[in-house]
Structure formats: C-alpha cells, structure tokens
PDB file of N, CA and C in Angstrom:
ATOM      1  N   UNK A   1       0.840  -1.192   0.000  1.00  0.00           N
ATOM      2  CA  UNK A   1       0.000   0.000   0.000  1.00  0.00           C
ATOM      3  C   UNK A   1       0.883   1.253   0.000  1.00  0.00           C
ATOM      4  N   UNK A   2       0.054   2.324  -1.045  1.00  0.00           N
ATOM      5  CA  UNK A   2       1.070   3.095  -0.720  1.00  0.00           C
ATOM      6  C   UNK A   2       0.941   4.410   0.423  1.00  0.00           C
ATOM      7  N   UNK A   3       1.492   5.017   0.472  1.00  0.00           N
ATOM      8  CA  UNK A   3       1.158   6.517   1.187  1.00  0.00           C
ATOM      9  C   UNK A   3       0.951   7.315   0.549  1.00  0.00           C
ATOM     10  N   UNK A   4       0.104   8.118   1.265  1.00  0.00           N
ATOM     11  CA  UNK A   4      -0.282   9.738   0.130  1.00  0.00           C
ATOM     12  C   UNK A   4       0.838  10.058   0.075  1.00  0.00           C
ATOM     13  N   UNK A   5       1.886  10.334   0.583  1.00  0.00           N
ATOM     14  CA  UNK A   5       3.156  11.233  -0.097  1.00  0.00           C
ATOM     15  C   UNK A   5       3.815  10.674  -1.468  1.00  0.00           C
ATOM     16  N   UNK A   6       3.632   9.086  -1.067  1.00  0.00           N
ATOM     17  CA  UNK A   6       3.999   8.207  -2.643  1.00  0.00           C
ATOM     18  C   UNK A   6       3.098   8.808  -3.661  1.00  0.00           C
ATOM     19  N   UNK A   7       1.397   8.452  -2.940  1.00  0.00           N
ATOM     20  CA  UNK A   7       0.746   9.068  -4.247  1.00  0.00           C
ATOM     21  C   UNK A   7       0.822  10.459  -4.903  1.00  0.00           C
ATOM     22  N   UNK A   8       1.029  11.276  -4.091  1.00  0.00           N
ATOM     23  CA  UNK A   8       0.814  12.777  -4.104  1.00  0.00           C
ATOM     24  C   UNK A   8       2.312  12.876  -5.307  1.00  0.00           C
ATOM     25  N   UNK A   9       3.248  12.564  -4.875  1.00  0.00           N
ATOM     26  CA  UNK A   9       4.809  12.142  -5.981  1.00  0.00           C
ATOM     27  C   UNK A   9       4.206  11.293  -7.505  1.00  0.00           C
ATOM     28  N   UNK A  10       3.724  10.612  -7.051  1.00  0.00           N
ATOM     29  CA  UNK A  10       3.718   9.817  -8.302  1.00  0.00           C
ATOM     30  C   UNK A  10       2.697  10.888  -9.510  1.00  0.00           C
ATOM     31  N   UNK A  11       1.372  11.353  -8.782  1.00  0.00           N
ATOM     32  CA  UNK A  11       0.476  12.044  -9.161  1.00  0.00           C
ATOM     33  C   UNK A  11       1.065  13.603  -9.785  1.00  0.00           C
ATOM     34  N   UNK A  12       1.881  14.233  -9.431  1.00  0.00           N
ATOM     35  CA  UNK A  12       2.833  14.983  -9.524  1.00  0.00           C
ATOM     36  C   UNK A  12       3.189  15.208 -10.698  1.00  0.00           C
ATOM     37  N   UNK A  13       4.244  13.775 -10.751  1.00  0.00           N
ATOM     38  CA  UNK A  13       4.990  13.631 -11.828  1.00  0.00           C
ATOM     39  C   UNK A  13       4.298  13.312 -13.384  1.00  0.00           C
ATOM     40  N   UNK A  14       3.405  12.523 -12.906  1.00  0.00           N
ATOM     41  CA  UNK A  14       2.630  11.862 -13.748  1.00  0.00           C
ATOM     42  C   UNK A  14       2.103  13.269 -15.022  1.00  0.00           C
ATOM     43  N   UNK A  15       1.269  14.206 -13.645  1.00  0.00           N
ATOM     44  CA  UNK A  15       0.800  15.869 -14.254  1.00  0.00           C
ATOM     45  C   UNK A  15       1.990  16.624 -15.115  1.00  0.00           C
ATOM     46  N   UNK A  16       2.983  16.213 -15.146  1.00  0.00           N
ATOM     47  CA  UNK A  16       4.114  16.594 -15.965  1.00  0.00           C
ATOM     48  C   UNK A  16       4.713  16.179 -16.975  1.00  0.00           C
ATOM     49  N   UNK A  17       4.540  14.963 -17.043  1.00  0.00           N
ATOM     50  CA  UNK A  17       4.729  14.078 -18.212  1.00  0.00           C
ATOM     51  C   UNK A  17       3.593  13.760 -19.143  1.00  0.00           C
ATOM     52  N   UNK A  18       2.571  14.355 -18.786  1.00  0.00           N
ATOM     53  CA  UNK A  18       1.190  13.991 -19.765  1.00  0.00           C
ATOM     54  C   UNK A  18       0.930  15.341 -19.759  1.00  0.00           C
ATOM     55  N   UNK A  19       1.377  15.430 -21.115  1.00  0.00           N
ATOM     56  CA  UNK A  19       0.670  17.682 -21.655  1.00  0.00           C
ATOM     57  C   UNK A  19       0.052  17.707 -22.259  1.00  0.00           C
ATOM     58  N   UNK A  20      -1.022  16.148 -22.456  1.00  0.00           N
ATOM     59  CA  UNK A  20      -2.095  16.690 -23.249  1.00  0.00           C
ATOM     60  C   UNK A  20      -3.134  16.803 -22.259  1.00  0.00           C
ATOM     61  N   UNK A  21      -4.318  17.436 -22.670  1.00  0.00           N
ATOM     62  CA  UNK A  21      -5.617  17.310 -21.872  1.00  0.00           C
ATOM     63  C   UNK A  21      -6.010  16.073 -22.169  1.00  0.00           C
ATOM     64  N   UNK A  22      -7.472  15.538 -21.985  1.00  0.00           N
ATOM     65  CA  UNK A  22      -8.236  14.115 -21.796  1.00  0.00           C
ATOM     66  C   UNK A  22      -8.825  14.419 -23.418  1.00  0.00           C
ATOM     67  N   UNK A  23      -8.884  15.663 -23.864  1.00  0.00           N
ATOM     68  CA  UNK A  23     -10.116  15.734 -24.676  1.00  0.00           C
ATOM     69  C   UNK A  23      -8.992  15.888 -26.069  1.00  0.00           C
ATOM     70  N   UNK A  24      -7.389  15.904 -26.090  1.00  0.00           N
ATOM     71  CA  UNK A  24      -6.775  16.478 -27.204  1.00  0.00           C
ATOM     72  C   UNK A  24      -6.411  14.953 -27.551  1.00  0.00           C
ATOM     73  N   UNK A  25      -6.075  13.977 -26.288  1.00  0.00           N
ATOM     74  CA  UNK A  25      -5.113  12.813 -26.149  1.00  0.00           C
ATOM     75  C   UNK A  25      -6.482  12.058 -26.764  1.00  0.00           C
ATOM     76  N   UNK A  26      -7.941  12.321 -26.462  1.00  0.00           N
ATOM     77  CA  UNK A  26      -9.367  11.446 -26.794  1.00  0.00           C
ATOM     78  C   UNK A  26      -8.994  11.948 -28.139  1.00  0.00           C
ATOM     79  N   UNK A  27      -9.399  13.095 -28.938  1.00  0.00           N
ATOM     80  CA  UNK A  27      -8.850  13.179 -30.370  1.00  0.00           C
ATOM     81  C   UNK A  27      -7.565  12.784 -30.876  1.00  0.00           C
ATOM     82  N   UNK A  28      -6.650  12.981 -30.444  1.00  0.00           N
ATOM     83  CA  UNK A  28      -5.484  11.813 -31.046  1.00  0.00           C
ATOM     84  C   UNK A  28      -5.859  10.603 -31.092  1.00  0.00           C
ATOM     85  N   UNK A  29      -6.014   9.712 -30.555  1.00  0.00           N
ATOM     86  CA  UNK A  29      -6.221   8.474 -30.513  1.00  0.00           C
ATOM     87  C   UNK A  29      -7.282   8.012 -31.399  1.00  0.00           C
ATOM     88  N   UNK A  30      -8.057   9.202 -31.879  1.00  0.00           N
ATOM     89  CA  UNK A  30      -9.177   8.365 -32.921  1.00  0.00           C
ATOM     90  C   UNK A  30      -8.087   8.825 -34.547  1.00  0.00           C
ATOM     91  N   UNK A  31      -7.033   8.900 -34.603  1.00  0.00           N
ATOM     92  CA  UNK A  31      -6.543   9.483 -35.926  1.00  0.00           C
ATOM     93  C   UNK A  31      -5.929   8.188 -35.923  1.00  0.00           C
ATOM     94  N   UNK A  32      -5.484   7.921 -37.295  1.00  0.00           N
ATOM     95  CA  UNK A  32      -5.003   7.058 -38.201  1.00  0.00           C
ATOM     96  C   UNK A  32      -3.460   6.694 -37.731  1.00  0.00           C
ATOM     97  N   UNK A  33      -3.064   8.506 -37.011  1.00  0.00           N
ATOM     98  CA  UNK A  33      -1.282   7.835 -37.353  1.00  0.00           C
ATOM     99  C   UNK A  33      -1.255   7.719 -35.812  1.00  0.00           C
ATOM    100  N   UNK A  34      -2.054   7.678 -34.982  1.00  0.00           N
ATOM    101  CA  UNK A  34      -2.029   7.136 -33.221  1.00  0.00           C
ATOM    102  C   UNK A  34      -2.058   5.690 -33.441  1.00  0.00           C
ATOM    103  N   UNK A  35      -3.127   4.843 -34.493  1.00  0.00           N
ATOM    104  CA  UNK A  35      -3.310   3.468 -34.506  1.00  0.00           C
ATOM    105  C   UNK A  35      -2.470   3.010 -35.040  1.00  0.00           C
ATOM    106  N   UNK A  36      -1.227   3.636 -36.096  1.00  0.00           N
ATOM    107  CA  UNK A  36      -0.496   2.706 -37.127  1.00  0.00           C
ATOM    108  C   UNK A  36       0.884   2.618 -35.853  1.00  0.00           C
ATOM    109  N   UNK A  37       0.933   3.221 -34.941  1.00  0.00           N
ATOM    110  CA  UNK A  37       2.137   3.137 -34.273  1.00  0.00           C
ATOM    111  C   UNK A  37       1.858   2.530 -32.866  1.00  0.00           C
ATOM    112  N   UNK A  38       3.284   1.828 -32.709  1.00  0.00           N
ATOM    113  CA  UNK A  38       3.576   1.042 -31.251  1.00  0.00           C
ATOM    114  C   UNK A  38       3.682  -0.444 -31.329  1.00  0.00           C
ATOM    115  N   UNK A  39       4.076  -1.386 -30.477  1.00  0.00           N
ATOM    116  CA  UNK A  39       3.825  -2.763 -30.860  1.00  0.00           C
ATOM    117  C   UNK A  39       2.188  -2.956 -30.586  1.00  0.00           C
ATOM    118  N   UNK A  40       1.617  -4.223 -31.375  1.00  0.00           N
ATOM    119  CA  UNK A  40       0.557  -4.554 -31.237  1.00  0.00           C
ATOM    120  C   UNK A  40       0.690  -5.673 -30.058  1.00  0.00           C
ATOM    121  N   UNK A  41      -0.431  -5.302 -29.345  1.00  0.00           N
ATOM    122  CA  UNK A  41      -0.943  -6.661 -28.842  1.00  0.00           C
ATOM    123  C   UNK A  41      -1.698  -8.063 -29.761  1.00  0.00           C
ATOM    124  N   UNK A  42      -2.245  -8.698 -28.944  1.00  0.00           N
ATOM    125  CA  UNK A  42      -2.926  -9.713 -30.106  1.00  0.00           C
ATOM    126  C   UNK A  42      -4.615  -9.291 -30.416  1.00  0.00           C
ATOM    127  N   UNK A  43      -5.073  -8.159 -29.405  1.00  0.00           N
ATOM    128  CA  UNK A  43      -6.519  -7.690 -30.009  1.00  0.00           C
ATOM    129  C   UNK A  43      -6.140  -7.257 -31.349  1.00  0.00           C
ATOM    130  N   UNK A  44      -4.675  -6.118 -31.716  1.00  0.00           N
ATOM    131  CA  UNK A  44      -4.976  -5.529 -32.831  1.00  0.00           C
ATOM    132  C   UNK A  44      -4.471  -4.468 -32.354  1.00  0.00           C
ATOM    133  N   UNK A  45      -4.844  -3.864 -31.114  1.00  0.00           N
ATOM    134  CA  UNK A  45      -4.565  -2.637 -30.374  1.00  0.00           C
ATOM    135  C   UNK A  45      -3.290  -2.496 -30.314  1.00  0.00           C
ATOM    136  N   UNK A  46      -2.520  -1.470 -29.971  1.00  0.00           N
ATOM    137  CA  UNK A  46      -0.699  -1.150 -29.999  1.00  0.00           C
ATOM    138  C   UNK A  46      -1.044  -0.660 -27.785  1.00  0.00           C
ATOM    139  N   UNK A  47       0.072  -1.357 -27.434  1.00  0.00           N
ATOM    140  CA  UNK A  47       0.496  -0.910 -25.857  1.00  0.00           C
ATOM    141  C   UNK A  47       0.157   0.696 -25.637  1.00  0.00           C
ATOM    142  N   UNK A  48       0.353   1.172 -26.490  1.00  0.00           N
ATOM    143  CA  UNK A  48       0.597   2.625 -26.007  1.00  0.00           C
ATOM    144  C   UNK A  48      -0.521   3.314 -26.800  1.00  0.00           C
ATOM    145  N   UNK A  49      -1.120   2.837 -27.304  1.00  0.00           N
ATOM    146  CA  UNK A  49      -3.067   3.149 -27.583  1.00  0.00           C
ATOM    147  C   UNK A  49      -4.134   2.870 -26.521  1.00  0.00           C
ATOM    148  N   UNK A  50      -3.504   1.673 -26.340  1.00  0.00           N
ATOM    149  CA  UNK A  50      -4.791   0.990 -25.162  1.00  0.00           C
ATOM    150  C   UNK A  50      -4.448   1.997 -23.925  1.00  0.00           C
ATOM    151  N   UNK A  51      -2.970   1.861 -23.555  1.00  0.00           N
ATOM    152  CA  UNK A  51      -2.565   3.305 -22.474  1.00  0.00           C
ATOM    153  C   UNK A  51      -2.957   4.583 -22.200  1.00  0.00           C
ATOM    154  N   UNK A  52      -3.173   4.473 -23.607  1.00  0.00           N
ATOM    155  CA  UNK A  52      -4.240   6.377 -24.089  1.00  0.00           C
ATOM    156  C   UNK A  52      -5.285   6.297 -23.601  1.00  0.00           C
ATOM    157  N   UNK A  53      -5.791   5.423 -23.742  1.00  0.00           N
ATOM    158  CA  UNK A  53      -7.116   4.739 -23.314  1.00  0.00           C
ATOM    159  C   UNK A  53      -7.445   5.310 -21.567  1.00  0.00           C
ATOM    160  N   UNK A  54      -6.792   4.516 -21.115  1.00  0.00           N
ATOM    161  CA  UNK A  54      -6.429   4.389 -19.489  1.00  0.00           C
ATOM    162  C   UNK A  54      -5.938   5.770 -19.213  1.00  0.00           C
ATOM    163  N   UNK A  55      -4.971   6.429 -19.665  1.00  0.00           N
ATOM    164  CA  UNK A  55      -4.601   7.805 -19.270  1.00  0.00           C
ATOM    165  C   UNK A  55      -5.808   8.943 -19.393  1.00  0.00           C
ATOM    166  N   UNK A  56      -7.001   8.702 -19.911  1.00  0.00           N
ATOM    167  CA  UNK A  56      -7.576   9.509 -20.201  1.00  0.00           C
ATOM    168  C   UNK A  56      -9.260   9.275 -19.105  1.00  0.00           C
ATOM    169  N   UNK A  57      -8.985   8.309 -18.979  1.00  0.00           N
ATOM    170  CA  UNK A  57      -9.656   7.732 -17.709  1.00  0.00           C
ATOM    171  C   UNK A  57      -9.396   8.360 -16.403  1.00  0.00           C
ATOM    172  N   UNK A  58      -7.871   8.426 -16.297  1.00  0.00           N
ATOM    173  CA  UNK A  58      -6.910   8.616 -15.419  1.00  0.00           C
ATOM    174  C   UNK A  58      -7.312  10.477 -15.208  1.00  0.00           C
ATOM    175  N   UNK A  59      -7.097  11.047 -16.443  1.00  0.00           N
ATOM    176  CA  UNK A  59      -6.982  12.446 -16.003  1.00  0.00           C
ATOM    177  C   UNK A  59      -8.689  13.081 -15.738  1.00  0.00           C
ATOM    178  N   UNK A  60      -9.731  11.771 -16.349  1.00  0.00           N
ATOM    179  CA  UNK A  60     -11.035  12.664 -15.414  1.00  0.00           C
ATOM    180  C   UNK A  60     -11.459  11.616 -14.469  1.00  0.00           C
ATOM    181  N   UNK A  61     -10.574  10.968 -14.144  1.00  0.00           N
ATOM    182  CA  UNK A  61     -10.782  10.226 -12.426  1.00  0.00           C
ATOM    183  C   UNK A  61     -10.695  11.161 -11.716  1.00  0.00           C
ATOM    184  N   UNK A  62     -11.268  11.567 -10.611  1.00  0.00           N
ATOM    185  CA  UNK A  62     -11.408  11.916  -9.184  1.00  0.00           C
ATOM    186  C   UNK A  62     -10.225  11.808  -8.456  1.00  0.00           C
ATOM    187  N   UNK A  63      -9.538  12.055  -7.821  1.00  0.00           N
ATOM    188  CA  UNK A  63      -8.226  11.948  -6.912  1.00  0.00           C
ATOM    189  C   UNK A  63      -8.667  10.853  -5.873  1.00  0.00           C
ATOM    190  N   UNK A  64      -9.855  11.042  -5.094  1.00  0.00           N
ATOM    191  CA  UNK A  64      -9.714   9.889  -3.880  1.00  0.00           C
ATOM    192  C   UNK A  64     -10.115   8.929  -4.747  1.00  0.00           C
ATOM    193  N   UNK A  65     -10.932   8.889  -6.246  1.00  0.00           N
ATOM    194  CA  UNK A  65     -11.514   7.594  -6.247  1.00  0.00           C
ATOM    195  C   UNK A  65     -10.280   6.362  -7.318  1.00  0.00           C
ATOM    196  N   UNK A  66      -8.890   7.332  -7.310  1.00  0.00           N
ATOM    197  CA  UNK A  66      -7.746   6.203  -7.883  1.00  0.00           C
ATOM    198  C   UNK A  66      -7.680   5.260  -7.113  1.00  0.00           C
ATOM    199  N   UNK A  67      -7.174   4.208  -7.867  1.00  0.00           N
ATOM    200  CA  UNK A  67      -6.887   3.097  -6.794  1.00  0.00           C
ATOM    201  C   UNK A  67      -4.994   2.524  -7.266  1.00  0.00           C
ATOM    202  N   UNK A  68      -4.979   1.310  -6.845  1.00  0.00           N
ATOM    203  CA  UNK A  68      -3.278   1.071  -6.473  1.00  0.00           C
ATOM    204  C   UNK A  68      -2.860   0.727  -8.087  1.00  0.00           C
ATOM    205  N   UNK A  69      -3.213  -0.056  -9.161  1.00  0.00           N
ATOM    206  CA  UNK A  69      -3.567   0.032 -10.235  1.00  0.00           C
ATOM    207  C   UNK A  69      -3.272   1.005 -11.031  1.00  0.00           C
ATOM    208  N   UNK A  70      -4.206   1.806 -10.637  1.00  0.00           N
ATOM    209  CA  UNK A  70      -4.204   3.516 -11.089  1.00  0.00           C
ATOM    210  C   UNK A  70      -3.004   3.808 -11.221  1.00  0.00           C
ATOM    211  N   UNK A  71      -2.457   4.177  -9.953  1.00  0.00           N
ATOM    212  CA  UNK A  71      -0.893   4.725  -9.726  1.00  0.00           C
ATOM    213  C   UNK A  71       0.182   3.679 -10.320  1.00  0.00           C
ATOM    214  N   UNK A  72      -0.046   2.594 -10.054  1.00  0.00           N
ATOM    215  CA  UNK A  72       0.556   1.790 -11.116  1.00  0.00           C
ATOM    216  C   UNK A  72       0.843   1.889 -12.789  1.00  0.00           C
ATOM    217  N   UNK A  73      -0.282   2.322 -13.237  1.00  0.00           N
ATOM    218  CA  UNK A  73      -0.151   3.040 -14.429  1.00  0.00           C
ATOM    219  C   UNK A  73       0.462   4.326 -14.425  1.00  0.00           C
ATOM    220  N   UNK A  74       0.167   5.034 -13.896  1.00  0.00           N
ATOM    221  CA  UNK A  74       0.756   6.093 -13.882  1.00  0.00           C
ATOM    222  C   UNK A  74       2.416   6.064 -13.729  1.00  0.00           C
ATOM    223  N   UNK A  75       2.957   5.375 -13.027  1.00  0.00           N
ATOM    224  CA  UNK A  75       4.176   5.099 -12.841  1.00  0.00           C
ATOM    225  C   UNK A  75       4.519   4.245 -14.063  1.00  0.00           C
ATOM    226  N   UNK A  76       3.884   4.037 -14.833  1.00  0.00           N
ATOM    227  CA  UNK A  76       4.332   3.047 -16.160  1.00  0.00           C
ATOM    228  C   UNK A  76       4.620   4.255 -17.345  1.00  0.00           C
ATOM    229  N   UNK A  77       3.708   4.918 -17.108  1.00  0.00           N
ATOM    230  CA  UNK A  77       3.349   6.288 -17.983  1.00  0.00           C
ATOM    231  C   UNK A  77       4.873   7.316 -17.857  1.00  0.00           C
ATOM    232  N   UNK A  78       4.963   7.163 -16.880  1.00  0.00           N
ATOM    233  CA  UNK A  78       6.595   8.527 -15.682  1.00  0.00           C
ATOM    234  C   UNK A  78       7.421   7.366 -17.093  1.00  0.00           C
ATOM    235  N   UNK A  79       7.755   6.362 -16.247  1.00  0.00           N
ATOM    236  CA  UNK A  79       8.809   5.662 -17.140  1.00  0.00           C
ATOM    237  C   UNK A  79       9.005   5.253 -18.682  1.00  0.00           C
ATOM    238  N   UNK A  80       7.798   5.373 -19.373  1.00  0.00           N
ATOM    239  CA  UNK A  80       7.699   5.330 -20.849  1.00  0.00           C
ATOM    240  C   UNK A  80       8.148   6.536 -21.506  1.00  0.00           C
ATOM    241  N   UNK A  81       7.699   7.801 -20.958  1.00  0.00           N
ATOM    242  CA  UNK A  81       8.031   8.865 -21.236  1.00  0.00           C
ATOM    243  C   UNK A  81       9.480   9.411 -21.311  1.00  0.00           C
ATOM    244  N   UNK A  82      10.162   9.022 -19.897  1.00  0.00           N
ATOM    245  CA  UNK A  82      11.235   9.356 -19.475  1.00  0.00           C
ATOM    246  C   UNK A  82      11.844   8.521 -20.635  1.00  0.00           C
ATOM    247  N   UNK A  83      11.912   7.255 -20.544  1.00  0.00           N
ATOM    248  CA  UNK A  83      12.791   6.774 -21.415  1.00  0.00           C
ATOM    249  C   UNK A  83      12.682   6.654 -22.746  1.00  0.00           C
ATOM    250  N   UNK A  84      11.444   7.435 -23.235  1.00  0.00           N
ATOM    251  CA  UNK A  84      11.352   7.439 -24.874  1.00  0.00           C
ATOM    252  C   UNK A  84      11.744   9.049 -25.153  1.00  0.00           C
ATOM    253  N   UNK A  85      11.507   9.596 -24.151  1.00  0.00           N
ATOM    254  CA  UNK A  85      12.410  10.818 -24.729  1.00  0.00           C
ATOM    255  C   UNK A  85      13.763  11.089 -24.871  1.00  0.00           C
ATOM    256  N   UNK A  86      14.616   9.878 -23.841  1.00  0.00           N
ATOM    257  CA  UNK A  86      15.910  10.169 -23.859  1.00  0.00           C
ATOM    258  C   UNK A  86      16.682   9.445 -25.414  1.00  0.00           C
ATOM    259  N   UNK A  87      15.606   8.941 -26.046  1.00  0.00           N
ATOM    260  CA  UNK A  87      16.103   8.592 -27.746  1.00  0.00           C
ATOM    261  C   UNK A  87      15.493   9.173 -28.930  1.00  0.00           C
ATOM    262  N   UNK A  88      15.280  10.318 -28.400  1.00  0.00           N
ATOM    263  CA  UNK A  88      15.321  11.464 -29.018  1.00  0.00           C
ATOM    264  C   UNK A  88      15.946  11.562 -30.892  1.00  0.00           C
ATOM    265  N   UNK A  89      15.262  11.334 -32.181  1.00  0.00           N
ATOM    266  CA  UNK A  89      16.065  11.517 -32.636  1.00  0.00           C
ATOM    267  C   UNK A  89      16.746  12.695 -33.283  1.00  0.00           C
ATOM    268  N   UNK A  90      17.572  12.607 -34.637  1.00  0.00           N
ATOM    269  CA  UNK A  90      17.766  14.298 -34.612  1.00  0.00           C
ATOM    270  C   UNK A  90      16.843  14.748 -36.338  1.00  0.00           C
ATOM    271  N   UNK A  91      16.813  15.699 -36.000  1.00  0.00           N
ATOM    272  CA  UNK A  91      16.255  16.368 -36.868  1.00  0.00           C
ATOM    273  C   UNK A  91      14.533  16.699 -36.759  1.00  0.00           C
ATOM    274  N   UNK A  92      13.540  17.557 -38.162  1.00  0.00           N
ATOM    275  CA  UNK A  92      12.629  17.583 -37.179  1.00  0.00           C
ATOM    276  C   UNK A  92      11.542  16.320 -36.858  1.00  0.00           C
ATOM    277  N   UNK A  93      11.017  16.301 -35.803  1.00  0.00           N
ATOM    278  CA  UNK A  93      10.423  15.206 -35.263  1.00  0.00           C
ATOM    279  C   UNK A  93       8.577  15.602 -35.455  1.00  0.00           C
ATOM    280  N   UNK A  94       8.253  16.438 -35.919  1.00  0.00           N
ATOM    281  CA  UNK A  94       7.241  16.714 -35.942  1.00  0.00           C
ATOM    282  C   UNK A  94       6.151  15.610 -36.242  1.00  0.00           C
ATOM    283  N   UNK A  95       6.701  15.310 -37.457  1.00  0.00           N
ATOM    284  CA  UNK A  95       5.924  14.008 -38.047  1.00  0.00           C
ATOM    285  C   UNK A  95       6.547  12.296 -38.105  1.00  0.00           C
ATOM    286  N   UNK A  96       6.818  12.545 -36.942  1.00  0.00           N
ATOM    287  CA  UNK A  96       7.805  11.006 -36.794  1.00  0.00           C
ATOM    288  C   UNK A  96       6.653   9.999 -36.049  1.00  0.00           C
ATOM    289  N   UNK A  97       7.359   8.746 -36.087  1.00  0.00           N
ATOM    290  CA  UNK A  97       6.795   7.796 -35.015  1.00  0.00           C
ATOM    291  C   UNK A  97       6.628   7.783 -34.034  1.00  0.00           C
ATOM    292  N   UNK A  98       8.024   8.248 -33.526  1.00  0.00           N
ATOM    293  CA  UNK A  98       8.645   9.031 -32.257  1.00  0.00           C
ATOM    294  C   UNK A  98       7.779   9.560 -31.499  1.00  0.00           C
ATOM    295  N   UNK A  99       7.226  10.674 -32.463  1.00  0.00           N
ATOM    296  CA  UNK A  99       6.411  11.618 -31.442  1.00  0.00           C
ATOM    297  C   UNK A  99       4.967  11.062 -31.379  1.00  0.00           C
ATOM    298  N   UNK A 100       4.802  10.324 -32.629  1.00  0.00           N
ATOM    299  CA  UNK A 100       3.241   9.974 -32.277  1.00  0.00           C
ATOM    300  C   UNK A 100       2.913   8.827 -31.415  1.00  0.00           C
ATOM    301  N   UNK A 101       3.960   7.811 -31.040  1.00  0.00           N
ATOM    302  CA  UNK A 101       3.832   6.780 -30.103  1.00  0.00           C
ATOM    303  C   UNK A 101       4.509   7.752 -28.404  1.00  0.00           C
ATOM    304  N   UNK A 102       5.395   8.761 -28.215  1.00  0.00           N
ATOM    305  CA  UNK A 102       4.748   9.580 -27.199  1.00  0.00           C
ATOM    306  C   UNK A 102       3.518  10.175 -27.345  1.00  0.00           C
ATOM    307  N   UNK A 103       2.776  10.549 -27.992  1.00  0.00           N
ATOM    308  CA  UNK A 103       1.512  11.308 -28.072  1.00  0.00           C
ATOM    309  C   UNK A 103       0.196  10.421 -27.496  1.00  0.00           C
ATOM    310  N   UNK A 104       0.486   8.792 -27.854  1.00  0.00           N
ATOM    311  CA  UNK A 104      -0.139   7.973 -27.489  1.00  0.00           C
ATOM    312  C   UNK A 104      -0.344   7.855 -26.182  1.00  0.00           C
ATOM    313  N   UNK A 105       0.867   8.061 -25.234  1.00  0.00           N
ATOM    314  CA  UNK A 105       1.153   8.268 -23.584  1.00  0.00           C
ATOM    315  C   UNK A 105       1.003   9.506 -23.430  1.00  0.00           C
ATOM    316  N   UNK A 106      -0.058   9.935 -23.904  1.00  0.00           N
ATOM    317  CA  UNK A 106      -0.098  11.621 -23.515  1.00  0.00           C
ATOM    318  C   UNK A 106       0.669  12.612 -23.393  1.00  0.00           C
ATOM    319  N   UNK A 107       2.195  12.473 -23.911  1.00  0.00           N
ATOM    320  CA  UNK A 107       3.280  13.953 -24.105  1.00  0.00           C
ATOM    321  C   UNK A 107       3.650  14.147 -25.379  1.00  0.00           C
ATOM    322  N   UNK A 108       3.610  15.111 -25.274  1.00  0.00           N
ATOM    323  CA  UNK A 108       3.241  15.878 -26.794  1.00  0.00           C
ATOM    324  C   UNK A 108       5.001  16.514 -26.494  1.00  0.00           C
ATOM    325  N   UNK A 109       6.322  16.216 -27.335  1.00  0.00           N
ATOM    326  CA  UNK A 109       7.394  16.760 -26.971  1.00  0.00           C
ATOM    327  C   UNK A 109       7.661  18.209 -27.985  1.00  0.00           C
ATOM    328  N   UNK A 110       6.612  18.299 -28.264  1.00  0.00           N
ATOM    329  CA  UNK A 110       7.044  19.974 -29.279  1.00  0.00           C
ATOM    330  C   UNK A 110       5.919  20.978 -28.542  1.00  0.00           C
ATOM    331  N   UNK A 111       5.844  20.136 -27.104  1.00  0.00           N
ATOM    332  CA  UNK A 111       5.051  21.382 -26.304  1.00  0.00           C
ATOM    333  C   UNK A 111       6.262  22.036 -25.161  1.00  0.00           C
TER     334      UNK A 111
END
C-alpha cells in the first residue's frame, strides 16, 4: 500500500509528463497515425493506444476515487516517457513515429 506522499509524488509527476488534456489525447487516438504506431498486442490494439485509453480515464478520475492500479499506471506512464524521450532523434520530429507513439502516452514533446 502506498502513502499519500507516494501518491501525491507519483500524481505529480505523472501531471508533468502527460501535456495533453483528456479531450486532445481522446482526439489523437481516434486518428489514423495514433493506430499505425507502437507494438501490437494480439486484439490488434498497440500498448501505447490501449494506455491512451487508461490515461484519459486517469486524467477525469477523481483523486480519492484512484486506486493502487491507477498509480501503477501512472508510474508506467513517468517511465515510458522518461525513457522514450531520452532517444530522441535528430532532426525535425514533428511528423515522426517518435512523437506519435509519445503522443499515445499523452506527451506531446514539441510542447
């Protein structure tokens, strides 16, 4: 179990690494180049679509009504981010994979 100071940290971070709203990350995810990117699972769905999914759940959930799960994701979300930005590639990224499989985890990196 955790403690509010864990959650209150995790919740934090989480608000920093996801710069989209619920309603920009809900319109991404219905576009063409959100579905062609990420690995697939075996529904069809890509990891980091179905995540969009859940993150957007996540940002009009209620604060007391998260549960351990919840923050669990969220801490999946901190670490996808962190480490897909640090492979960064060069040049512009506007229309890359790159950015649209972060966009999928809710960070938009040309914000």
């Amino acid at each position: 179990m955790m403690t509010e100071e864990e959650e209150r940290a995790i919740a934090a971070e989480f608000g920093q690494v996801v710069n989209m709203t619920a309603e920009e990350l809900e319109s991404w995810l219905a576009t063409d180049e959100s579905k062609a990117v990420g690995q697939k699972s075996d529904g069809g769905e890509s990891t980091g679509h179905e995540s969009g999914r859940k993150i957007v759940e996540l940002l009009h959930a209620k604060k007391a009504s998260l549960t351990e799960p919840d923050y669990a994701h969220m801490r999946k979300v901190i670490g996808y981010v962190h480490r897909h930005l640090a492979q960064r590639p060069s040049g512009d990224v506007r229309e890359t994979r790159w950015r649209y499989s972060l966009m999928n985890w809710g960070h938009d990196p040309l914000r």
